[in-house]
Protein backbone atom coordinates (compact mmCIF):
# COMPACT_ATOMS: atom_id res chain seq x y z
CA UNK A 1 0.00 0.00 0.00
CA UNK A 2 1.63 3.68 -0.87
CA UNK A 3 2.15 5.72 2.02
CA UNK A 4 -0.39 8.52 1.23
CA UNK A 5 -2.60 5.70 1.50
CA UNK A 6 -1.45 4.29 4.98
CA UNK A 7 -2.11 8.47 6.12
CA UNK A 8 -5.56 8.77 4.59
CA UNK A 9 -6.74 5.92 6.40
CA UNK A 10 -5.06 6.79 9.61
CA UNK A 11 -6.78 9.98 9.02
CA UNK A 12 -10.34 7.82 8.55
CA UNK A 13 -9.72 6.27 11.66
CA UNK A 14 -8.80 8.68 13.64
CA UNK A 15 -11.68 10.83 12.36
CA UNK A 16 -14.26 7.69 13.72
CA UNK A 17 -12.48 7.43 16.78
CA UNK A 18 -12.75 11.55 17.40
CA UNK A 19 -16.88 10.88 16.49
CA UNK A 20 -16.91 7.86 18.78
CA UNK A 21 -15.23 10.31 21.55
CA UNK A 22 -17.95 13.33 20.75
CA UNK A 23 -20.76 11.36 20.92
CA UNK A 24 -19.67 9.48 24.20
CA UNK A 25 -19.05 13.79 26.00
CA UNK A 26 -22.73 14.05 24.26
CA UNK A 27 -23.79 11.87 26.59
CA UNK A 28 -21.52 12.49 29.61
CA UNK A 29 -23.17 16.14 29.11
CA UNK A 30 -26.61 14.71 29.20
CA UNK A 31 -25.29 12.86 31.99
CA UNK A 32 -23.97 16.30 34.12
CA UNK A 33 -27.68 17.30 32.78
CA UNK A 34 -30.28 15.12 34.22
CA UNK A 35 -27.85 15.27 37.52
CA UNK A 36 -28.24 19.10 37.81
CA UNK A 37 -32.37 18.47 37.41
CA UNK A 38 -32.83 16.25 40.02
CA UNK A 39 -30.29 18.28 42.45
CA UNK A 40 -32.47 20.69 41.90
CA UNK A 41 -35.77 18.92 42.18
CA UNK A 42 -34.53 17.52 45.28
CA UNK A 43 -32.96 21.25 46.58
CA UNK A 44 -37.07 22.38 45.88
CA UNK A 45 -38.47 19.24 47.64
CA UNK A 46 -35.93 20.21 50.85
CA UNK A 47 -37.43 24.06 50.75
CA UNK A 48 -41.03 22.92 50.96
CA UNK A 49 -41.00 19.93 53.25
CA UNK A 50 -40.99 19.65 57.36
CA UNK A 51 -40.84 15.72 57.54
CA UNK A 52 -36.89 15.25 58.72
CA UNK A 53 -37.25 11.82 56.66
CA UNK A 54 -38.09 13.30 53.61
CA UNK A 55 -35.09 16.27 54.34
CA UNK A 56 -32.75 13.09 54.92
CA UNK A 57 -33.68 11.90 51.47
CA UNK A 58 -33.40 14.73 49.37
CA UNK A 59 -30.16 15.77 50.56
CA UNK A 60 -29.09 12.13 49.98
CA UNK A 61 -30.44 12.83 46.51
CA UNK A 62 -28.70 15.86 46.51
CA UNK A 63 -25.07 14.30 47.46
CA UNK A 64 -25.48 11.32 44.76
CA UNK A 65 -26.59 13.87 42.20
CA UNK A 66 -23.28 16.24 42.82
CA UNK A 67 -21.66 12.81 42.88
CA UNK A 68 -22.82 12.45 39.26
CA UNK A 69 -21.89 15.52 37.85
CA UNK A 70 -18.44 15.03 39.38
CA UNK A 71 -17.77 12.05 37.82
CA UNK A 72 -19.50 13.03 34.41
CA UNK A 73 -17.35 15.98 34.32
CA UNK A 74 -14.34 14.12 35.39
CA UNK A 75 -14.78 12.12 32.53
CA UNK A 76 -16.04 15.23 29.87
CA UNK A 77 -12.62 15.80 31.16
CA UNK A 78 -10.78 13.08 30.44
CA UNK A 79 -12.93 12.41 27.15
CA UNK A 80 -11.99 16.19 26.21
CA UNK A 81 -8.23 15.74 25.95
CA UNK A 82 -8.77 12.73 24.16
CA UNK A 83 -10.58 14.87 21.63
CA UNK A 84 -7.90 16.85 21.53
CA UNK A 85 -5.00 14.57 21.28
CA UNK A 86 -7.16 12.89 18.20
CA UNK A 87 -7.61 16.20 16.48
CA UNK A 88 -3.78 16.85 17.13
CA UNK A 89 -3.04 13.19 15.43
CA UNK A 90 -5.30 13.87 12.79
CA UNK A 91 -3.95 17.28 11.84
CA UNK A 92 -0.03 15.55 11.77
CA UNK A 93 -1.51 12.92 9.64
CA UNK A 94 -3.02 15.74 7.35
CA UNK A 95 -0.11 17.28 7.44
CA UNK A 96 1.45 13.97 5.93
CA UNK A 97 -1.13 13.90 3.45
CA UNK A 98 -0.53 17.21 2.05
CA UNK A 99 3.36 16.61 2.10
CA UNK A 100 2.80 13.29 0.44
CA UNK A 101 0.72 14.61 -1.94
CA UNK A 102 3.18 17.51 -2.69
CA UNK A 103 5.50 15.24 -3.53
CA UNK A 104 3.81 12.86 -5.69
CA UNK A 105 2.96 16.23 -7.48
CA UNK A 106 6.18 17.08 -7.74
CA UNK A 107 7.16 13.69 -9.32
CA UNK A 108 4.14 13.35 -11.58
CA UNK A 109 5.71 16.64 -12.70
CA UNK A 110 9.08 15.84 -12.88
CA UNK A 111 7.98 12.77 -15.27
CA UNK A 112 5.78 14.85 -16.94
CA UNK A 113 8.53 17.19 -17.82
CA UNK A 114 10.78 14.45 -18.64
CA UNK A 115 8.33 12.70 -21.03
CA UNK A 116 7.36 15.96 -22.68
CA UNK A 117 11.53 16.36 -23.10
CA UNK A 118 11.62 13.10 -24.44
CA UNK A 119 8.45 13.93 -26.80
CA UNK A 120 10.39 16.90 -28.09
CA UNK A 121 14.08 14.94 -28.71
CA UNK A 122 11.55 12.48 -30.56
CA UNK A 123 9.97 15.19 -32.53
CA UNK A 124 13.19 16.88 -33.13
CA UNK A 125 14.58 13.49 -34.06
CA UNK A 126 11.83 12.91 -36.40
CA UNK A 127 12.65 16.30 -37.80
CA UNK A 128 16.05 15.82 -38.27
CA UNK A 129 15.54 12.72 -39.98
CA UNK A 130 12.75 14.31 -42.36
CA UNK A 131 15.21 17.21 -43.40
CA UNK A 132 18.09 15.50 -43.78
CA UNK A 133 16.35 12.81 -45.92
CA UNK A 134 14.79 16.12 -47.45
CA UNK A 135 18.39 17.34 -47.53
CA UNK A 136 19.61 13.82 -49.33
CA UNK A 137 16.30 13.80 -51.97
CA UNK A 138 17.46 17.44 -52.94
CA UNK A 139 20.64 16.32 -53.72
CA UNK A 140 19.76 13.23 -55.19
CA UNK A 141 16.92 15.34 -57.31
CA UNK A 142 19.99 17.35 -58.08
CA UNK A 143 22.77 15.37 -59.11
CA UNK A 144 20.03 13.39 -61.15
CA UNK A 145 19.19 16.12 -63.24
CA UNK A 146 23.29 17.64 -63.16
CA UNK A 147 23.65 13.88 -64.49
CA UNK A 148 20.73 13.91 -67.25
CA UNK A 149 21.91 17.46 -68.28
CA UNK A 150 25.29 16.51 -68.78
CA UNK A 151 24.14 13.19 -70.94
CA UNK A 152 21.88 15.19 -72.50
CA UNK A 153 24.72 17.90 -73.72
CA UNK A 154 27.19 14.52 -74.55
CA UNK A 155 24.80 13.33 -76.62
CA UNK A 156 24.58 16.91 -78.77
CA UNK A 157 28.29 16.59 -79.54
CA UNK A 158 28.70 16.26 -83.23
CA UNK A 159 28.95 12.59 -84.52
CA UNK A 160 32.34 13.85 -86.15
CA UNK A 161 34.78 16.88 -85.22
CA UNK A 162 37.46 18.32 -87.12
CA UNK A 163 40.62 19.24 -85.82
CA UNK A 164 42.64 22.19 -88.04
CA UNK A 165 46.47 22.21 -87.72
CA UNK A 166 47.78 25.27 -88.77
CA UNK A 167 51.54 25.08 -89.06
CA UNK A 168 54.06 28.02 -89.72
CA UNK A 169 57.81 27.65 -89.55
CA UNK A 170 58.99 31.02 -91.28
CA UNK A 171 62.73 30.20 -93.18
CA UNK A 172 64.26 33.00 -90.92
CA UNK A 173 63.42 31.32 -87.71
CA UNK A 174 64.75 27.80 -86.33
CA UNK A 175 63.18 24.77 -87.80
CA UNK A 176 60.64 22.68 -86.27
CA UNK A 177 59.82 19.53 -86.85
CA UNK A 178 56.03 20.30 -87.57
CA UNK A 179 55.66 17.50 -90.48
CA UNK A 180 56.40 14.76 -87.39
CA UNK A 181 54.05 16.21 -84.93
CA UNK A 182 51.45 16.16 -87.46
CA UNK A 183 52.31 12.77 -88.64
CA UNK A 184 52.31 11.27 -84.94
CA UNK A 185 48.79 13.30 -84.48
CA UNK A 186 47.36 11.17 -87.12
CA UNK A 187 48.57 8.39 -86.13
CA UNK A 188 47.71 8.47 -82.55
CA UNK A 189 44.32 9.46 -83.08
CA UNK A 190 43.74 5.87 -86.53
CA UNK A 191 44.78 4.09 -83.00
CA UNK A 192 42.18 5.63 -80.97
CA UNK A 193 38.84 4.38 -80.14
CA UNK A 194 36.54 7.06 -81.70
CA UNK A 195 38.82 7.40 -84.83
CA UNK A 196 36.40 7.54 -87.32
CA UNK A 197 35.04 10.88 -84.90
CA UNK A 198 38.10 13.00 -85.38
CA UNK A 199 39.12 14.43 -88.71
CA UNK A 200 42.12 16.13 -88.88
CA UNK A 201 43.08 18.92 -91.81
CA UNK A 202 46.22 20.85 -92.20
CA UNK A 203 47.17 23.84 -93.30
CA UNK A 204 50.89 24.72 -93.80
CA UNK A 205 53.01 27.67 -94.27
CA UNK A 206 50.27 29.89 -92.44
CA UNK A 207 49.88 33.55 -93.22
CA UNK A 208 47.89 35.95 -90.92
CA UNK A 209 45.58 36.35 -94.34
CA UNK A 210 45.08 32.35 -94.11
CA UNK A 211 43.62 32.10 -90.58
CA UNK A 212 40.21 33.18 -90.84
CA UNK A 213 39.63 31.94 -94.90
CA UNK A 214 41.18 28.52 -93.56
CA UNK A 215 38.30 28.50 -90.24
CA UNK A 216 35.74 29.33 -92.36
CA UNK A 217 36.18 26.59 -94.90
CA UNK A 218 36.90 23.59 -92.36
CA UNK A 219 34.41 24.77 -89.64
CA UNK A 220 36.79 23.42 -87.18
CA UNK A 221 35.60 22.01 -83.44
CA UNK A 222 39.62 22.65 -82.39
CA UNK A 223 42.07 24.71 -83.72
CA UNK A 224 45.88 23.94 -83.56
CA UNK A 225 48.84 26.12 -84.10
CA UNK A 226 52.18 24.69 -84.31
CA UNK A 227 55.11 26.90 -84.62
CA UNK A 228 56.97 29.64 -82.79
CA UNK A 229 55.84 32.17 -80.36
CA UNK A 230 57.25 34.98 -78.88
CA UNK A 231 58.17 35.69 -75.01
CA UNK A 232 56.57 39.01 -75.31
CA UNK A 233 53.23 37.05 -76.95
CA UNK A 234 53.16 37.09 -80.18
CA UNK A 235 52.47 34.54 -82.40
CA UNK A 236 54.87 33.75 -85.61
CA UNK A 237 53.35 33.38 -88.82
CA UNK A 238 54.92 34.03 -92.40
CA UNK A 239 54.95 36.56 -94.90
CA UNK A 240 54.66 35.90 -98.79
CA UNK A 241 58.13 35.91 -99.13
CA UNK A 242 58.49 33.01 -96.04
CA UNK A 243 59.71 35.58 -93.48
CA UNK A 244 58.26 35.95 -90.25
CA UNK A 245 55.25 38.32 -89.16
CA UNK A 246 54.83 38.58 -85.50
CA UNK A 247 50.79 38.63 -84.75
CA UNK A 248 49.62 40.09 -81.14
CA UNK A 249 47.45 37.98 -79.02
CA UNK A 250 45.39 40.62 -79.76
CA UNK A 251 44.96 40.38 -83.17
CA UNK A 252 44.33 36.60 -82.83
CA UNK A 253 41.78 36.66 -79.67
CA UNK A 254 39.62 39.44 -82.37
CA UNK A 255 40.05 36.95 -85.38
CA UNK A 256 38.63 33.19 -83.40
CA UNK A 257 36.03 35.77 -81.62
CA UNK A 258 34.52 36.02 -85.01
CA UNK A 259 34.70 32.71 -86.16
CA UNK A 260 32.33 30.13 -86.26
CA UNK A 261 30.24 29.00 -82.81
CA UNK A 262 31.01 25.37 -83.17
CA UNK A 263 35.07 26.36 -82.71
CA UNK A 264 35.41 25.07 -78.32
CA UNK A 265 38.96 25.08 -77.83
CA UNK A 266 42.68 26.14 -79.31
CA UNK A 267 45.77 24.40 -79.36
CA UNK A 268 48.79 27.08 -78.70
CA UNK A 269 51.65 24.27 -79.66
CA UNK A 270 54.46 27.25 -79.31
CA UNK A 271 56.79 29.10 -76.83
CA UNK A 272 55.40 31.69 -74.51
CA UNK A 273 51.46 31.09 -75.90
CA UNK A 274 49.75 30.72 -72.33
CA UNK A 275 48.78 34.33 -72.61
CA UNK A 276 47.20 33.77 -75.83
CA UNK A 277 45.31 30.77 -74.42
CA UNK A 278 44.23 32.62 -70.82
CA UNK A 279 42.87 35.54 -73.27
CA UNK A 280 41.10 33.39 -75.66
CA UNK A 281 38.85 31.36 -73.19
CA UNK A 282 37.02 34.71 -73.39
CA UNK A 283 35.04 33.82 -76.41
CA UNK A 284 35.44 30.10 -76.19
CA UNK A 285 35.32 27.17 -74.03
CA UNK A 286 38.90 26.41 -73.48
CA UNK A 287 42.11 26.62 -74.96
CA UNK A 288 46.20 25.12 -74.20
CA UNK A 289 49.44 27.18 -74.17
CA UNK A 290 52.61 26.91 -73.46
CA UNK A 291 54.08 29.39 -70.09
CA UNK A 292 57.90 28.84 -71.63
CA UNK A 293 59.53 27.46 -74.56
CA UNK A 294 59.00 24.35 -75.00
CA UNK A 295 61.01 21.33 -77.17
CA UNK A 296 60.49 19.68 -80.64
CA UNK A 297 60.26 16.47 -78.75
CA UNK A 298 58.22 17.62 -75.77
CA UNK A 299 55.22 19.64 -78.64
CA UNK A 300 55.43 15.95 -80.35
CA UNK A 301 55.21 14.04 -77.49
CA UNK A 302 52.11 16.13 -75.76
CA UNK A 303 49.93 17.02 -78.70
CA UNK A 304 50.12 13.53 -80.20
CA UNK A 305 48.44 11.93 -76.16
CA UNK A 306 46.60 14.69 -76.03
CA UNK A 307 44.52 13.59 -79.16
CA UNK A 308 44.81 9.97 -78.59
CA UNK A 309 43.19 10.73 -75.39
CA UNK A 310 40.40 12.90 -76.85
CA UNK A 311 39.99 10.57 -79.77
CA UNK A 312 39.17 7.55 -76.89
CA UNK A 313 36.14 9.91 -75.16
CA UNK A 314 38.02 11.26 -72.43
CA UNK A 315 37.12 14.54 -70.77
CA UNK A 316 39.33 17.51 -71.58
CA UNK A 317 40.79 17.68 -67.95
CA UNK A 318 41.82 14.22 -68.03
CA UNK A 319 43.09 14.31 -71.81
CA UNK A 320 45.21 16.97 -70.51
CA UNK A 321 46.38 15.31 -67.65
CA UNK A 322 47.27 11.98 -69.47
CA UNK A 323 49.13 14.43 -71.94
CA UNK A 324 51.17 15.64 -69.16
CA UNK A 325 51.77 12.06 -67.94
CA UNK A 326 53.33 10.92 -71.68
CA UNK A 327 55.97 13.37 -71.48
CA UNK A 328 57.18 12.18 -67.73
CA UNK A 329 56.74 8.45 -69.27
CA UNK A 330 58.88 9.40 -72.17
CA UNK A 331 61.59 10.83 -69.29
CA UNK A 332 60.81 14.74 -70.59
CA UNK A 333 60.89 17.25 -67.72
CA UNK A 334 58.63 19.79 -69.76
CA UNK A 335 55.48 18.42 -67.90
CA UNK A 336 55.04 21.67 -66.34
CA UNK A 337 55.34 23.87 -69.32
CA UNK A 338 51.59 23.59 -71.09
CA UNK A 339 48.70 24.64 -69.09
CA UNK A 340 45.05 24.75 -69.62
CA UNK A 341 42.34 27.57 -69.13
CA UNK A 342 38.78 27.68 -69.32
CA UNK A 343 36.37 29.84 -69.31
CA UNK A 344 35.24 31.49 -66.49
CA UNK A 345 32.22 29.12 -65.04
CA UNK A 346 33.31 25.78 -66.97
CA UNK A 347 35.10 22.95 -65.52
CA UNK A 348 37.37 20.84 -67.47
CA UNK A 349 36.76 17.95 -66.25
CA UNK A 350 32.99 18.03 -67.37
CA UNK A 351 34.08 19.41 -70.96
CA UNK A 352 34.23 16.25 -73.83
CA UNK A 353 34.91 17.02 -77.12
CA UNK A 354 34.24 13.81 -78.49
CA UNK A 355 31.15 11.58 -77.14
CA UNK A 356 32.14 9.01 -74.67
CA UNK A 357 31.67 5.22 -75.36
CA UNK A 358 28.27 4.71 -73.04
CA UNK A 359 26.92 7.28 -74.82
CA UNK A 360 27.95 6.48 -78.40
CA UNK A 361 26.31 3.14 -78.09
CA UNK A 362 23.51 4.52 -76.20
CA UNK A 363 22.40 6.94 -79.47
């Protein structure tokens, strides 16, 4: 039995016991009462009588009747602090009560509060759960539709590109060996997997005159120059007479600005051409230069990967990169020397020039 129990019925008890004690001074009083009356029947009897018998009996009735009333009050008395000490037992075990009860109150609060806590960590949990799975569907929506959008612009490259090597080794500056890096170009990309997607056309012994007639006839996806550049940024070309005419980066950033749309990147295969290239990814999607001079071996050696690599699907970053790698394989420490910019918003890594294989077979 709980203890608030074990009080209330003390309390009940105690309360019948106090009644029991009541009634029983109720009729002590009654008692003291009826005593009194015939005290003072028998104290009228004595005033009005001569007979000395009838004196002798009334004031024996007299003496039993303050007998009477003694003892009832003795015990009205007695019964009285009784009353008392019940009233003082049943106040302490009130008292109890109301402490007991306080503190059941205080624990039906404290688990109240605690379950409510626990309600809330629960809701929050739920919460948590909801957004972050809210969080994860976003994403998931996201990359989803990143991932259709990029299949969907794989599968709009061109069935075929055409890559334009423009060559120009003027007689009054060192030769290059432009006829082999063109020769290993075209081989390297017959070997790759997408071979019959890359088309490459040459045009030698450029003039400044032949650039723009020789992109508007081809309609090239790349463009290539191979041949000499200056440290202060110009580009060497040729005059008629096979001497060389120095072209700004200027001149050729205005000239591939106007050129067709379907032109994405350039190919700066000379010295000192990352300029050129940085300024350039203005107008199109990306382009490769050289930051330093940069070997007969080394041009060979990069260009010819970095179209094997394009010809097999690859994404420009990682054509680039692979690039890179050939010369280190081939023990060339020129790795360094070509770098590749984009334009502003594009990643190279998500730029393919030629369709991947999933999504060759897949259209």
């Amino acid at each position: 039995m709980a203890l608030i129990d074990i009080y209330r019925n003390n309390i009940q008890r105690k309360r019948s016991e106090l009644a029991k004690l009541s009634h029983d001074k109720s009729n002590e009083s009654k008692r003291v009462a009826d005593a009194h009356k015939k005290y003072i029947s028998a104290q009228k009897s004595i005033s009005s009588t001569t007979s000395q018998s009838t004196l002798k009996s009334k004031m024996s009735e007299m003496a039993r009747a303050q007998e009477d009333i003694s003892k009832a009050n003795t015990r009205i008395a007695d019964i009285d602090k009784k009353i008392a000490q019940k009233e003082m037992d049943i106040a302490c075990e009130e008292k109890r009560v109301r402490t007991e009860e306080a503190q059941i109150e205080r624990k039906r609060q404290a688990d109240e509060s605690k379950r409510l806590e626990a309600s809330k960590r629960e809701i929050r949990s739920i919460n948590s759960a909801l957004s972050q799975q809210s969080r994860i569907q976003s994403i998931l929506t996201t990359e989803q539709e990143n991932m259709q959008r990029a299949i969907q612009e794989l599968q709009q490259l061109p069935e075929k590109i055409i890559v334009l090597f423009m060559a120009s080794n003027p007689t009054d500056t060192p030769q290059l060996r432009l006829d082999e890096e063109v020769r290993s170009i075209q081989e390297t990309i017959r070997k790759s997997e997408h071979r019959d997607s890359v088309s490459l056309h040459s045009r030698w012994a450029v003039r400044a005159s032949d650039i723009l007639q020789a992109i508007n006839e081809e309609n090239p996806t790349i463009i290539h120059f191979s041949g000499h550049g200056r440290d202060t940024g110009e580009l060497v070309l040729q005059n008629p007479d096979g001497s060389r005419k120095l072209v700004s980066k200027e001149a050729i950033t205005q000239a591939i600005s106007t050129v067709s749309e379907g032109v994405r990147m350039v190919f700066f295969n000379a010295c000192f051409s990352a300029e050129q290239a940085d300024e350039i990814t203005n107008h199109i999607e990306a382009a490769i230069g050289m930051t330093v001079s940069i070997g007969d071996e080394a041009a060979c050696v990069f260009a010819s990967q970095f179209y094997s690599s394009i010809g097999f699907g690859l994404s420009l970053e990682k054509a680039f990169l692979q690039a890179k790698a050939a010369l280190m394989l081939e023990g060339i420490p020129e790795e360094n020397t070509p770098e590749l910019f984009v334009r502003d918003g594009l990643e190279a890594k998500n730029i393919y020039i030629v369709k991947p294989s999933a999504i060759m077979l897949d259209t």
